[in-house]
N, C-alpha and C. Protein backbone atom coordinates (compact mmCIF):
# COMPACT_ATOMS: atom_id res chain seq x y z
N UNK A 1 -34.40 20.86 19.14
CA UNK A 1 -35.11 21.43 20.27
C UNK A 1 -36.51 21.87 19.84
N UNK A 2 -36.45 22.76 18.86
CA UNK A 2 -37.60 22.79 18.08
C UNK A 2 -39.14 21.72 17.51
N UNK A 3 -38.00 20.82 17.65
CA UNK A 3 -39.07 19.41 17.64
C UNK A 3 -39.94 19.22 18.37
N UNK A 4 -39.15 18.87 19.70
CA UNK A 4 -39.58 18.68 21.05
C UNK A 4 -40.46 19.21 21.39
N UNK A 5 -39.88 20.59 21.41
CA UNK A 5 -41.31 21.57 21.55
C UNK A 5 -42.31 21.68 21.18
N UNK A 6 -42.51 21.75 19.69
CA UNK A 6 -43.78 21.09 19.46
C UNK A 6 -44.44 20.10 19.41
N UNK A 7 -43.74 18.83 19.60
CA UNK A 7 -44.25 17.56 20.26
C UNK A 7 -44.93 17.79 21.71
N UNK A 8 -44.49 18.23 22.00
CA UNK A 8 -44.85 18.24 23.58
C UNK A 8 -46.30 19.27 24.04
N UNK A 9 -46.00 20.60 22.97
CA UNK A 9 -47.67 21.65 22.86
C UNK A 9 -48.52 20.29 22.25
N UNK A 10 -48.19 20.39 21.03
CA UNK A 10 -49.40 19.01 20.72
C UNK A 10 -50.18 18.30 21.01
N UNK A 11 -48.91 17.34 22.15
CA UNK A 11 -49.33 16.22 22.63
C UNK A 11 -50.46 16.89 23.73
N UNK A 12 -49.86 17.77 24.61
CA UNK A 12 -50.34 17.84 25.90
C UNK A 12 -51.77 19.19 24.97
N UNK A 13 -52.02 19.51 23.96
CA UNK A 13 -53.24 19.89 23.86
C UNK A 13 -54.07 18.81 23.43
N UNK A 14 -53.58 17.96 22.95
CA UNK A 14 -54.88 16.62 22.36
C UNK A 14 -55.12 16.07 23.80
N UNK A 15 -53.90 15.95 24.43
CA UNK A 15 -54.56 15.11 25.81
C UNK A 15 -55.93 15.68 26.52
N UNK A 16 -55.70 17.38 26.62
CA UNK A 16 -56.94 17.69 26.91
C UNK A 16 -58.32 18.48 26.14
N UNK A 17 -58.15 17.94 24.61
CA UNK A 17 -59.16 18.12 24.30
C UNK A 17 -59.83 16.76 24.12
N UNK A 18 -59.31 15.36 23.96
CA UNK A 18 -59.65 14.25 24.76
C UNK A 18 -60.42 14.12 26.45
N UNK A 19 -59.86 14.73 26.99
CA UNK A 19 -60.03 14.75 28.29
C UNK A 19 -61.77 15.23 28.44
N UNK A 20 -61.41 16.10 27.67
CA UNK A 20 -62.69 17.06 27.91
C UNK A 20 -64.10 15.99 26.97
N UNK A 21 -63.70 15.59 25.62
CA UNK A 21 -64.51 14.76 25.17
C UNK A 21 -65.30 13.67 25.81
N UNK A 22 -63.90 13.04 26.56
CA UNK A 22 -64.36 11.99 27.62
C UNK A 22 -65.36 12.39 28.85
N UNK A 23 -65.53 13.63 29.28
CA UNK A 23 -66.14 14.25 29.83
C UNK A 23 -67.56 14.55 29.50
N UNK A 24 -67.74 15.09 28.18
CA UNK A 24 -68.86 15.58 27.50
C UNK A 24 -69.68 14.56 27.32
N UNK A 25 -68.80 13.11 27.01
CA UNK A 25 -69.66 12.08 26.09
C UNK A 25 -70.59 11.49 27.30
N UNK A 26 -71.43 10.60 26.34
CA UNK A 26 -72.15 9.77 27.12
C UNK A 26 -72.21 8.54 27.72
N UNK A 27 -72.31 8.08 28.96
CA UNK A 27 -72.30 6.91 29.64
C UNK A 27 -73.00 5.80 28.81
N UNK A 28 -72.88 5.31 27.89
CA UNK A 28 -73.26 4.28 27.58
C UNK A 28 -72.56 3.80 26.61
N UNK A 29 -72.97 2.39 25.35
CA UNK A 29 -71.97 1.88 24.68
C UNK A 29 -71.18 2.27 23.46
N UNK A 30 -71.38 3.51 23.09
CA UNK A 30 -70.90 4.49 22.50
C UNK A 30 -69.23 4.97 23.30
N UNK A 31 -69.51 5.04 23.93
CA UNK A 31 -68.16 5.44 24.81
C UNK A 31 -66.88 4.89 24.77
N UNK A 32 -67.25 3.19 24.78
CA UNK A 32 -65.95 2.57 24.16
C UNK A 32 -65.85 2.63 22.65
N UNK A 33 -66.11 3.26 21.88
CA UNK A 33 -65.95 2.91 20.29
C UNK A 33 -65.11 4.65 20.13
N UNK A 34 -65.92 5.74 21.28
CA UNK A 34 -65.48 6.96 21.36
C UNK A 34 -63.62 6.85 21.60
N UNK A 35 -63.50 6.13 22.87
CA UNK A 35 -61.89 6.20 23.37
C UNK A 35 -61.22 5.50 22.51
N UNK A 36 -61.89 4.74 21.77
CA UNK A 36 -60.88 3.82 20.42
C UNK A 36 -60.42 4.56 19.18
N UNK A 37 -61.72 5.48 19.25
CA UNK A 37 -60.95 6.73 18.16
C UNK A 37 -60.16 7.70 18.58
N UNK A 38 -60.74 8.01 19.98
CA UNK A 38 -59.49 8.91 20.32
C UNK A 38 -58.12 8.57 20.81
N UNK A 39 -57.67 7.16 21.28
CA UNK A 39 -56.67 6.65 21.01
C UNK A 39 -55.79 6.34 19.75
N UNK A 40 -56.36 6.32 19.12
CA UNK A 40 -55.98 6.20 17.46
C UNK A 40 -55.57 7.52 17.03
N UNK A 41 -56.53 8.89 17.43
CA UNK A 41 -56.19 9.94 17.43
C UNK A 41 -54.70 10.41 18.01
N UNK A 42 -54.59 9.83 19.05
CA UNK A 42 -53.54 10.28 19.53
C UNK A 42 -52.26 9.51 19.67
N UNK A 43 -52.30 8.12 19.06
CA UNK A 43 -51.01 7.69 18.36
C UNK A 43 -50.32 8.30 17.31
N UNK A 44 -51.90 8.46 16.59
CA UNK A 44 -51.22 9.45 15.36
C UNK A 44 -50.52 10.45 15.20
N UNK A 45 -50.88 11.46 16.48
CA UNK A 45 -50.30 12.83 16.84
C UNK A 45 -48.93 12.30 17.34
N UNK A 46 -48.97 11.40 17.77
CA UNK A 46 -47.82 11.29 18.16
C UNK A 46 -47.02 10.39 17.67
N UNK A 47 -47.25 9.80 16.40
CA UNK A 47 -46.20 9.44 15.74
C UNK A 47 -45.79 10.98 14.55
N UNK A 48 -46.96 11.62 14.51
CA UNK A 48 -46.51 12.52 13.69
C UNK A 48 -44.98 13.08 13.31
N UNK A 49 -45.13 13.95 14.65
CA UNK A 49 -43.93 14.89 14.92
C UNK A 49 -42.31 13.27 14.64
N UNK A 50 -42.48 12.18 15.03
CA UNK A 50 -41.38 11.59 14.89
C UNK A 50 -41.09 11.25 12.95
N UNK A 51 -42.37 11.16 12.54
CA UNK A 51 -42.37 10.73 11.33
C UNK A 51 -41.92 12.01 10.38
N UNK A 52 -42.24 13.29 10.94
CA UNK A 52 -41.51 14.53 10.05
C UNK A 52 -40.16 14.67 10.54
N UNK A 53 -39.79 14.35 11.96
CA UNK A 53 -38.22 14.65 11.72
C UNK A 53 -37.69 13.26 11.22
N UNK A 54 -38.11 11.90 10.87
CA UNK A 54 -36.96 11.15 9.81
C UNK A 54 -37.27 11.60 8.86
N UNK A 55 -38.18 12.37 8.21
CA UNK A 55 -38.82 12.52 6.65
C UNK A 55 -37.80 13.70 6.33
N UNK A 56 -37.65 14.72 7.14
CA UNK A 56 -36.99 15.81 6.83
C UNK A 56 -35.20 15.69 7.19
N UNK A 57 -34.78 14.94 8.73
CA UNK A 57 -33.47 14.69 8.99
C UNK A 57 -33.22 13.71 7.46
N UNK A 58 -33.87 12.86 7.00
CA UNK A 58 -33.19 12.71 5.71
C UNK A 58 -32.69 13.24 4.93
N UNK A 59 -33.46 14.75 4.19
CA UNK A 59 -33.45 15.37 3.73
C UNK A 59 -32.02 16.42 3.94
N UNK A 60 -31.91 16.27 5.29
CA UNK A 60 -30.74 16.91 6.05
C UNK A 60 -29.37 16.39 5.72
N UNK A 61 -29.42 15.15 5.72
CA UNK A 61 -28.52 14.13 5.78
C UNK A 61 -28.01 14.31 4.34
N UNK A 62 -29.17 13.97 3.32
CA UNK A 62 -28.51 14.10 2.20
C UNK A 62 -27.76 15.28 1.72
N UNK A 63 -28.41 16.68 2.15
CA UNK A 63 -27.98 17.75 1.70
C UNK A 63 -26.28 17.99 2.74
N UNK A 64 -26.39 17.45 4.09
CA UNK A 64 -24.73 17.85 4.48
C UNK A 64 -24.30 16.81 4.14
N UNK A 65 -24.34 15.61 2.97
CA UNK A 65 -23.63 14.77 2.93
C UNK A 65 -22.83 15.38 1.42
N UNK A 66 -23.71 15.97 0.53
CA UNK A 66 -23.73 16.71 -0.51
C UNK A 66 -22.57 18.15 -0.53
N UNK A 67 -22.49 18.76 0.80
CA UNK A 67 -22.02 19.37 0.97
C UNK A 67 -20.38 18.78 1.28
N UNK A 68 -20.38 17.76 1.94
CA UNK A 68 -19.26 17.09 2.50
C UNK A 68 -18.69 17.04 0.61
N UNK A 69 -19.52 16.55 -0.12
CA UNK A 69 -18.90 16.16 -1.01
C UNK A 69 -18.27 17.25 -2.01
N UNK A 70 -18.84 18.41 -1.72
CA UNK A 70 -18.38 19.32 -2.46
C UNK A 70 -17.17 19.89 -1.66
N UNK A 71 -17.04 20.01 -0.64
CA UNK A 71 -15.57 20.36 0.31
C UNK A 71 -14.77 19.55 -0.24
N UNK A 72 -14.68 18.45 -0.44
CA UNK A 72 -13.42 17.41 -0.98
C UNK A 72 -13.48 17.40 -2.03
N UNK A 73 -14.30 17.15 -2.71
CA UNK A 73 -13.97 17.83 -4.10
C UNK A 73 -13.08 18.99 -4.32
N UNK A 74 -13.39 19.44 -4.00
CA UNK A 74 -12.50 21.49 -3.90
C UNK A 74 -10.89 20.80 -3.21
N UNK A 75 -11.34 20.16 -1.70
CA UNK A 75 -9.78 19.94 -0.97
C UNK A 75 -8.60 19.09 -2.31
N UNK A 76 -9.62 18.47 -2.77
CA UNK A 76 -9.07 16.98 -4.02
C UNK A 76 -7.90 18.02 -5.05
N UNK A 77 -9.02 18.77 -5.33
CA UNK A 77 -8.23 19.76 -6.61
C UNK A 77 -7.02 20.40 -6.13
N UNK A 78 -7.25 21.07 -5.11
CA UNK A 78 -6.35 21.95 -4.66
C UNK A 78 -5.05 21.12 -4.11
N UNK A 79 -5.50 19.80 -3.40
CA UNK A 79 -3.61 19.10 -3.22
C UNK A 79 -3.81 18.79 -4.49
N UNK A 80 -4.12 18.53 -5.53
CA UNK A 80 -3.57 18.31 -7.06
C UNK A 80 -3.16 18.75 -7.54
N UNK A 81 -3.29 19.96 -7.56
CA UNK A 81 -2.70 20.77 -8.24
C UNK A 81 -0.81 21.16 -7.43
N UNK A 82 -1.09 21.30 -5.92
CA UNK A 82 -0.26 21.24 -5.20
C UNK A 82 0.87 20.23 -5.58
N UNK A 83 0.25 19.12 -5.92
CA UNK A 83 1.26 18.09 -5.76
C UNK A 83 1.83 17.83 -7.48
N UNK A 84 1.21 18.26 -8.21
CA UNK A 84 1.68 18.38 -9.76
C UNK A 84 2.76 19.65 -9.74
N UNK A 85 2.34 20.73 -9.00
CA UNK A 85 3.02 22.09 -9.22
C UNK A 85 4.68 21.42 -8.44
N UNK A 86 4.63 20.46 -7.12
CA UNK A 86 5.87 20.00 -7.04
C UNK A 86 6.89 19.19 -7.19
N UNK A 87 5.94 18.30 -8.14
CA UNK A 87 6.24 17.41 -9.18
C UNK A 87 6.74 18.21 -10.68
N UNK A 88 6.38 19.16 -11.10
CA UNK A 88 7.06 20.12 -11.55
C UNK A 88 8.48 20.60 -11.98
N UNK A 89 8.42 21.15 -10.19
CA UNK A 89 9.65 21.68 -9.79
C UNK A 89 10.95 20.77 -9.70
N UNK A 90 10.30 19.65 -9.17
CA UNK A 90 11.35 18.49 -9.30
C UNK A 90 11.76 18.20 -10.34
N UNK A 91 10.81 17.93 -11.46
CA UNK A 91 11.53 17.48 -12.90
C UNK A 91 12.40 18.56 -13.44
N UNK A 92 11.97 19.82 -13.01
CA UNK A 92 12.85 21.11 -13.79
C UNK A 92 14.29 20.78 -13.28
N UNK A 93 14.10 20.93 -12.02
CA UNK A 93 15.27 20.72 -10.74
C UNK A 93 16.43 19.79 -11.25
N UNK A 94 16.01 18.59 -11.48
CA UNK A 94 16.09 17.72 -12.30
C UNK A 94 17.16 17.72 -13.78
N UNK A 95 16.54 18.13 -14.82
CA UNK A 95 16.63 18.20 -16.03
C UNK A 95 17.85 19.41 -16.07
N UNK A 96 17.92 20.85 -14.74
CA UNK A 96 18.35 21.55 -14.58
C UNK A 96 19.84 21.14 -14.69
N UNK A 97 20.06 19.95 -13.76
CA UNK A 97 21.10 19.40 -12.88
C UNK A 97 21.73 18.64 -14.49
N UNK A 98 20.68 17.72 -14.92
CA UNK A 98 21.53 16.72 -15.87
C UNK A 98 21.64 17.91 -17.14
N UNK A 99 21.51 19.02 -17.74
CA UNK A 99 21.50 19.72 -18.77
C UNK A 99 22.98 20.44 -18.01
N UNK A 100 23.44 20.57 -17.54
CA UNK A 100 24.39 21.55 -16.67
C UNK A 100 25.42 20.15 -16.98
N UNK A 101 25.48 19.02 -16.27
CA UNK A 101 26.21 18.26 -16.04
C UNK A 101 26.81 18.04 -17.62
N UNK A 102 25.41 18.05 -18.84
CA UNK A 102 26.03 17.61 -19.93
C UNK A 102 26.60 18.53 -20.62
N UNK A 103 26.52 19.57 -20.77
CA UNK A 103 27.17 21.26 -21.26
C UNK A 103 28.34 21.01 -20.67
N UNK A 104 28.64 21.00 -19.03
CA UNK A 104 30.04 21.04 -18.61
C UNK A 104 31.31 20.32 -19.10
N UNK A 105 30.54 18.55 -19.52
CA UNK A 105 31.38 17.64 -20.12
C UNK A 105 31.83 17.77 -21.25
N UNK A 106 30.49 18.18 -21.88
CA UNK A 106 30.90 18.39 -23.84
C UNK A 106 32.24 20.05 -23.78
N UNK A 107 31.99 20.43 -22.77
CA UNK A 107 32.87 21.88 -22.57
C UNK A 107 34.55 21.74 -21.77
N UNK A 108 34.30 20.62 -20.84
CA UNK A 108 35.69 20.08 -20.67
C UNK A 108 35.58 18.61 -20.69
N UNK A 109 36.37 17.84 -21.45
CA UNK A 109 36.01 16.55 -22.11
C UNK A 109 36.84 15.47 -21.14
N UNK A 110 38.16 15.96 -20.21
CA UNK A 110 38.61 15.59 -19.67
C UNK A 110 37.95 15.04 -18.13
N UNK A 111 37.03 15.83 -17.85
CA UNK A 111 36.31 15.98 -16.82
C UNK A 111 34.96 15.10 -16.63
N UNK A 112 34.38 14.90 -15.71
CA UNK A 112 33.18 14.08 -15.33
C UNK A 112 32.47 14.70 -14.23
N UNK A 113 31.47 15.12 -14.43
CA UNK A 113 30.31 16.13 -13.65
C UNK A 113 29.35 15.69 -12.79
N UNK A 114 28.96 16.20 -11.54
CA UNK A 114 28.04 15.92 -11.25
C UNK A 114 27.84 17.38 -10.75
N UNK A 115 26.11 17.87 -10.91
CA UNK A 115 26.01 18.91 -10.81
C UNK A 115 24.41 18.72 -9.53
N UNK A 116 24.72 19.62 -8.74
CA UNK A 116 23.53 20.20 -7.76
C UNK A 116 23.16 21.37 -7.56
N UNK A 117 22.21 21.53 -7.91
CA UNK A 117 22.10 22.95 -8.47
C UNK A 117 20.68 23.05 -7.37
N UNK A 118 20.60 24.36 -6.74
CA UNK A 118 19.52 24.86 -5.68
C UNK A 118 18.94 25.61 -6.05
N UNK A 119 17.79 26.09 -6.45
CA UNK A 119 16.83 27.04 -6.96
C UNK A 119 15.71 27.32 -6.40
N UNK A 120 15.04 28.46 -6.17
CA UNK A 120 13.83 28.54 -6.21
C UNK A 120 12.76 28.74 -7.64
N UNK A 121 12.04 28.23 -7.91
CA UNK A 121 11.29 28.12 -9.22
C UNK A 121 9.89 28.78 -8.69
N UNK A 122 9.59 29.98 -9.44
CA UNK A 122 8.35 30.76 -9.70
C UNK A 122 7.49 30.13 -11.09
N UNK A 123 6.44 29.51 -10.84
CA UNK A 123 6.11 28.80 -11.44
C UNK A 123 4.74 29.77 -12.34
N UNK A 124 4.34 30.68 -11.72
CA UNK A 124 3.29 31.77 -11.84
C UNK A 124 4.39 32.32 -13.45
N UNK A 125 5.51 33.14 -12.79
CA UNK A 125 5.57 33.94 -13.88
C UNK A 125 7.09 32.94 -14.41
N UNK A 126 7.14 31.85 -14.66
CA UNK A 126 8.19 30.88 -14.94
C UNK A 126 9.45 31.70 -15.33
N UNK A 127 9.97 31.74 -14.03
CA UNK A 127 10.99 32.48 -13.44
C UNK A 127 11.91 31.08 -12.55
N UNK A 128 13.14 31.52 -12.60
CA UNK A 128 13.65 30.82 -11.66
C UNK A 128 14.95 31.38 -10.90
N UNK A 129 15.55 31.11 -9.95
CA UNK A 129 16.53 32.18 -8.82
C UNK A 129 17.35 30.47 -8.50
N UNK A 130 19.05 30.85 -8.99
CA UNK A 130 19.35 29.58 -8.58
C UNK A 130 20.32 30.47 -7.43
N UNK A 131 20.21 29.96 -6.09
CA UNK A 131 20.75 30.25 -4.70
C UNK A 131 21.90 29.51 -4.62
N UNK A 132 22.78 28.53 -4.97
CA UNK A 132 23.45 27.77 -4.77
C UNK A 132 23.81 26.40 -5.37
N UNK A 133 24.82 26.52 -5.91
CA UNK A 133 24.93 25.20 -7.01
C UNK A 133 26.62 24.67 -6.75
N UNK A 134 26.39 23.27 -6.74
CA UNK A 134 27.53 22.50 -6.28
C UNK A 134 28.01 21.38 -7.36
N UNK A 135 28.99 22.10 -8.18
CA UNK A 135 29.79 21.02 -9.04
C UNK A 135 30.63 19.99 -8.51
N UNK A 136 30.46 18.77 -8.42
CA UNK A 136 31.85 17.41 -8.37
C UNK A 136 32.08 17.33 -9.51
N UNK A 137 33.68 17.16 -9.57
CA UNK A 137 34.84 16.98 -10.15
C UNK A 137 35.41 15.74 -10.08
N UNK A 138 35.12 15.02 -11.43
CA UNK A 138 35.82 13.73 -11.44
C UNK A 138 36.84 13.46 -12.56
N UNK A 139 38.14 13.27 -12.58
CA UNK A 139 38.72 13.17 -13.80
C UNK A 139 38.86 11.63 -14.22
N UNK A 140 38.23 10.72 -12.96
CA UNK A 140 38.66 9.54 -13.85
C UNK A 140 40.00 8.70 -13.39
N UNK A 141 40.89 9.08 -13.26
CA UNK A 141 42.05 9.09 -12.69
C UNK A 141 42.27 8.80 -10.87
N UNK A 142 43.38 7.76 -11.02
CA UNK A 142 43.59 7.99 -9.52
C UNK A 142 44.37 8.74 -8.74
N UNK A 143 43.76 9.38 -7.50
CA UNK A 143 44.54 10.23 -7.18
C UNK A 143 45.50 10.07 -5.99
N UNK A 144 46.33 11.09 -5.98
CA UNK A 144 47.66 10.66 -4.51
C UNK A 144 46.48 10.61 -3.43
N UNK A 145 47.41 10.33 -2.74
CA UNK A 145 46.74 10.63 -1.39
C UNK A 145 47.23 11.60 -0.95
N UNK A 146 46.90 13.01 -0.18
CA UNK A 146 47.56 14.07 0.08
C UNK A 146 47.46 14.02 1.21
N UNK A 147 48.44 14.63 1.56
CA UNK A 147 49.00 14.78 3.33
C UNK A 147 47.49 15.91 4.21
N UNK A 148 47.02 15.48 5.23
CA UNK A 148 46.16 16.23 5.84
C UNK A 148 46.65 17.24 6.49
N UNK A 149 46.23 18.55 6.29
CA UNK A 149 46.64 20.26 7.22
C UNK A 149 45.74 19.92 8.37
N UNK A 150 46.79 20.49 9.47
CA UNK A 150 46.53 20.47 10.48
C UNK A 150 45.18 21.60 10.09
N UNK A 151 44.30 21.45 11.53
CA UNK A 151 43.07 22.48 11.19
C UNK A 151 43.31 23.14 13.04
N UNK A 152 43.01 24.32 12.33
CA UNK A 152 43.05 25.45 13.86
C UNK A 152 41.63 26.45 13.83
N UNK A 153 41.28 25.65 15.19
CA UNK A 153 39.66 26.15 15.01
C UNK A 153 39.90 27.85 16.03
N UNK A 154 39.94 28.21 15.39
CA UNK A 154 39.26 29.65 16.70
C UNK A 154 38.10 30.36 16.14
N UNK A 155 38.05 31.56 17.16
CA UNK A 155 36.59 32.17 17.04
C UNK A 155 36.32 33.35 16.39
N UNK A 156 37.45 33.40 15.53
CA UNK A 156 37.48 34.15 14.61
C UNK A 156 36.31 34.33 13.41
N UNK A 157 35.81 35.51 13.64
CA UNK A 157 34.78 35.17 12.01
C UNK A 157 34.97 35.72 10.82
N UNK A 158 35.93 35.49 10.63
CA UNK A 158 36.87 35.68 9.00
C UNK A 158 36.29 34.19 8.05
N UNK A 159 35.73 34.51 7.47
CA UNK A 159 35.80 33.34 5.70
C UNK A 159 36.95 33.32 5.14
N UNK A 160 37.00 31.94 5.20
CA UNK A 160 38.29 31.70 3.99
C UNK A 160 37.49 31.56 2.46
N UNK A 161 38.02 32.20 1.37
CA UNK A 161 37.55 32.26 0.59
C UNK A 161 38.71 30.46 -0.41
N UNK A 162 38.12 29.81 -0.90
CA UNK A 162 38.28 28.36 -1.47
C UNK A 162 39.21 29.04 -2.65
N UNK A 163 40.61 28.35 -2.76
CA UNK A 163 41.25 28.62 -3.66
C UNK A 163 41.25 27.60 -4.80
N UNK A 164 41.00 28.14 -5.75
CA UNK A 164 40.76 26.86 -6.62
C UNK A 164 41.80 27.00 -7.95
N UNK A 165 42.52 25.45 -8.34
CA UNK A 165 42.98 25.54 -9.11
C UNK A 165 42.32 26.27 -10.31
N UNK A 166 43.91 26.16 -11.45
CA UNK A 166 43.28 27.42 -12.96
C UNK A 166 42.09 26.25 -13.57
N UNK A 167 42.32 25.13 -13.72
CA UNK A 167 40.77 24.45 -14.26
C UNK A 167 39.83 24.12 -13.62
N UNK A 168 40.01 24.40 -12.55
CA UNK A 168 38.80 24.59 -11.22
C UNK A 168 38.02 26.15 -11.69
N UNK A 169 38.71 27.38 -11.71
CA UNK A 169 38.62 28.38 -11.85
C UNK A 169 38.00 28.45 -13.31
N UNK A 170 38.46 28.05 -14.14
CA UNK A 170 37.81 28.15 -15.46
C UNK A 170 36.54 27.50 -15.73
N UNK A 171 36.27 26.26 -14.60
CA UNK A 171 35.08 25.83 -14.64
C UNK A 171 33.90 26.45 -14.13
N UNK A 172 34.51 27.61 -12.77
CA UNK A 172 33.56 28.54 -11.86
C UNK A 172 32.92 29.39 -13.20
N UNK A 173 34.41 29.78 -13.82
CA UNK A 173 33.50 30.82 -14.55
C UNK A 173 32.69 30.41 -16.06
N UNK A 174 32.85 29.24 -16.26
CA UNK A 174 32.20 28.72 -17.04
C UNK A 174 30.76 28.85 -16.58
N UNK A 175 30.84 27.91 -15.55
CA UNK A 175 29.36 28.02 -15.15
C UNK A 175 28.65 29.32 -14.54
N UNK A 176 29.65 29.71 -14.23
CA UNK A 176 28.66 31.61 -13.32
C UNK A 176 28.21 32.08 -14.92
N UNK A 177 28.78 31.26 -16.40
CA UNK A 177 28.12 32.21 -17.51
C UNK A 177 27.02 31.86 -18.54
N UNK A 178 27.33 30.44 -17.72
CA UNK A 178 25.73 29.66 -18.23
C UNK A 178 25.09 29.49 -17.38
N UNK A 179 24.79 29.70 -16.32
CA UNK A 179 23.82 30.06 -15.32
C UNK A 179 23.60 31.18 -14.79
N UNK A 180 24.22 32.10 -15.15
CA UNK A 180 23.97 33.49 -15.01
C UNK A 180 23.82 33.59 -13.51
N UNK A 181 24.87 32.87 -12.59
CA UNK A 181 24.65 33.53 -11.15
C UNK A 181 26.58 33.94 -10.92
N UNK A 182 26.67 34.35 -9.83
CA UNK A 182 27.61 35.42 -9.44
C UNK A 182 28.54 33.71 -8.95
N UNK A 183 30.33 33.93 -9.40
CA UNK A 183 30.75 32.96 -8.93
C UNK A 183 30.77 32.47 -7.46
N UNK A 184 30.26 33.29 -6.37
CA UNK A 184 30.35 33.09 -5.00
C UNK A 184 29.18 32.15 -4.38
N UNK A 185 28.37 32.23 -5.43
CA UNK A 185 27.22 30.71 -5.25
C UNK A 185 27.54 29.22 -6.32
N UNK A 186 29.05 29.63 -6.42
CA UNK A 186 28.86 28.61 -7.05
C UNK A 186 30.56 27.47 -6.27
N UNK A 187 30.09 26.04 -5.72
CA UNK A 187 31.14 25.55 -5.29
C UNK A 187 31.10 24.21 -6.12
N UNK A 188 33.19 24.03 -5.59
CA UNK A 188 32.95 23.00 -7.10
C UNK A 188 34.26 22.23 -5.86
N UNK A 189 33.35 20.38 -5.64
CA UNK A 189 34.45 19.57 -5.17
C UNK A 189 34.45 18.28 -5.85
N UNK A 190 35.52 17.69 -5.26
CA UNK A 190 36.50 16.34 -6.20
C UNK A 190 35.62 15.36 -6.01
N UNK A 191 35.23 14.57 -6.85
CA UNK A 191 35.05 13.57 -6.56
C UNK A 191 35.57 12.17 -6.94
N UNK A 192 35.44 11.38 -6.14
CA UNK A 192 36.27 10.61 -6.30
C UNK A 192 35.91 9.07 -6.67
């Protein structure tokens, strides 16, 4: 807007200090050599003002393009780091699950593990909170087929607490003592 504006005082003061020249001068052959300069004069004025805003919108251009580049730069780092910190968590998650699975086996030899283990991982003060961890039980072996219990749904909100055989049980507390969580986060099913 700023432009404009002074394009436009400019223009419309050269027009009439032209005006007035054309006025002053003299009727004879001087006169055309006069309006040839002052036409020239006033292309110039008026390419001016267009020729400083590409000279300077360049200048513009480069500097918010400069800027663009420093925002993504910064955005770049920050999902990088994001995406390493949960790349991370996964491998711990990970390594968590197969280090558990192999302790359990070398600890009951009869047995075959698969372990899922749920955690939250504090990566600041490398801390970790495991919420829930799910042992399968495979012995290898085939098993009966067992007769299905009828199931009776009501609206009762009583928990059944999971009765688990004595090497089911010895495995809970195996693991509630190498993972140091309370046996009630910890469930353990057959697999087959």
């Amino acid at each position: 807007m700023e432009y404009i504006k002074s394009f436009i005082e400019t223009l419309v003061t050269i027009i009439i200090l032209f005006s007035a020249i054309e006025l002053i001068s003299p009727n004879n052959s001087m006169k055309k050599y006069i309006k040839f300069v002052l036409g020239l004069i006033l292309i110039v004025v008026m390419l001016n003002p267009i020729i400083d805003f590409f000279t300077e919108g360049e200048d513009k251009i480069v500097s918010t393009i400069k800027e663009y580049e420093n925002i993504l730069s910064t955005d770049t780092k920050t999902s990088s780091d994001v995406a390493v910190s949960n790349e991370v968590e996964d491998v711990f998650i990970e390594n968590l699950n197969k280090n558990s699975a192999a302790e359990l086996a070398e600890a009951f030899p009869d047995y075959t593990f698969v372990c899922n283990i749920d955690c939250n991982i504090d990566l600041s003060n490398y801390s970790y909170n495991i919420s829930h961890a799910k042992i399968g039980i495979s012995t290898g072996k085939i098993q009966d087929v067992e007769k299905i219990e009828k199931v009776e749904i009501s609206n009762d909100n009583q928990t059944e607490s999971k009765v688990y055989s004595d090497d089911e049980q010895k495995i809970v507390s195996y693991v509630s003592n190498m993972l140091g969580v309370s046996e009630e986060k910890i469930e353990i099913y057959t697999v087959s």
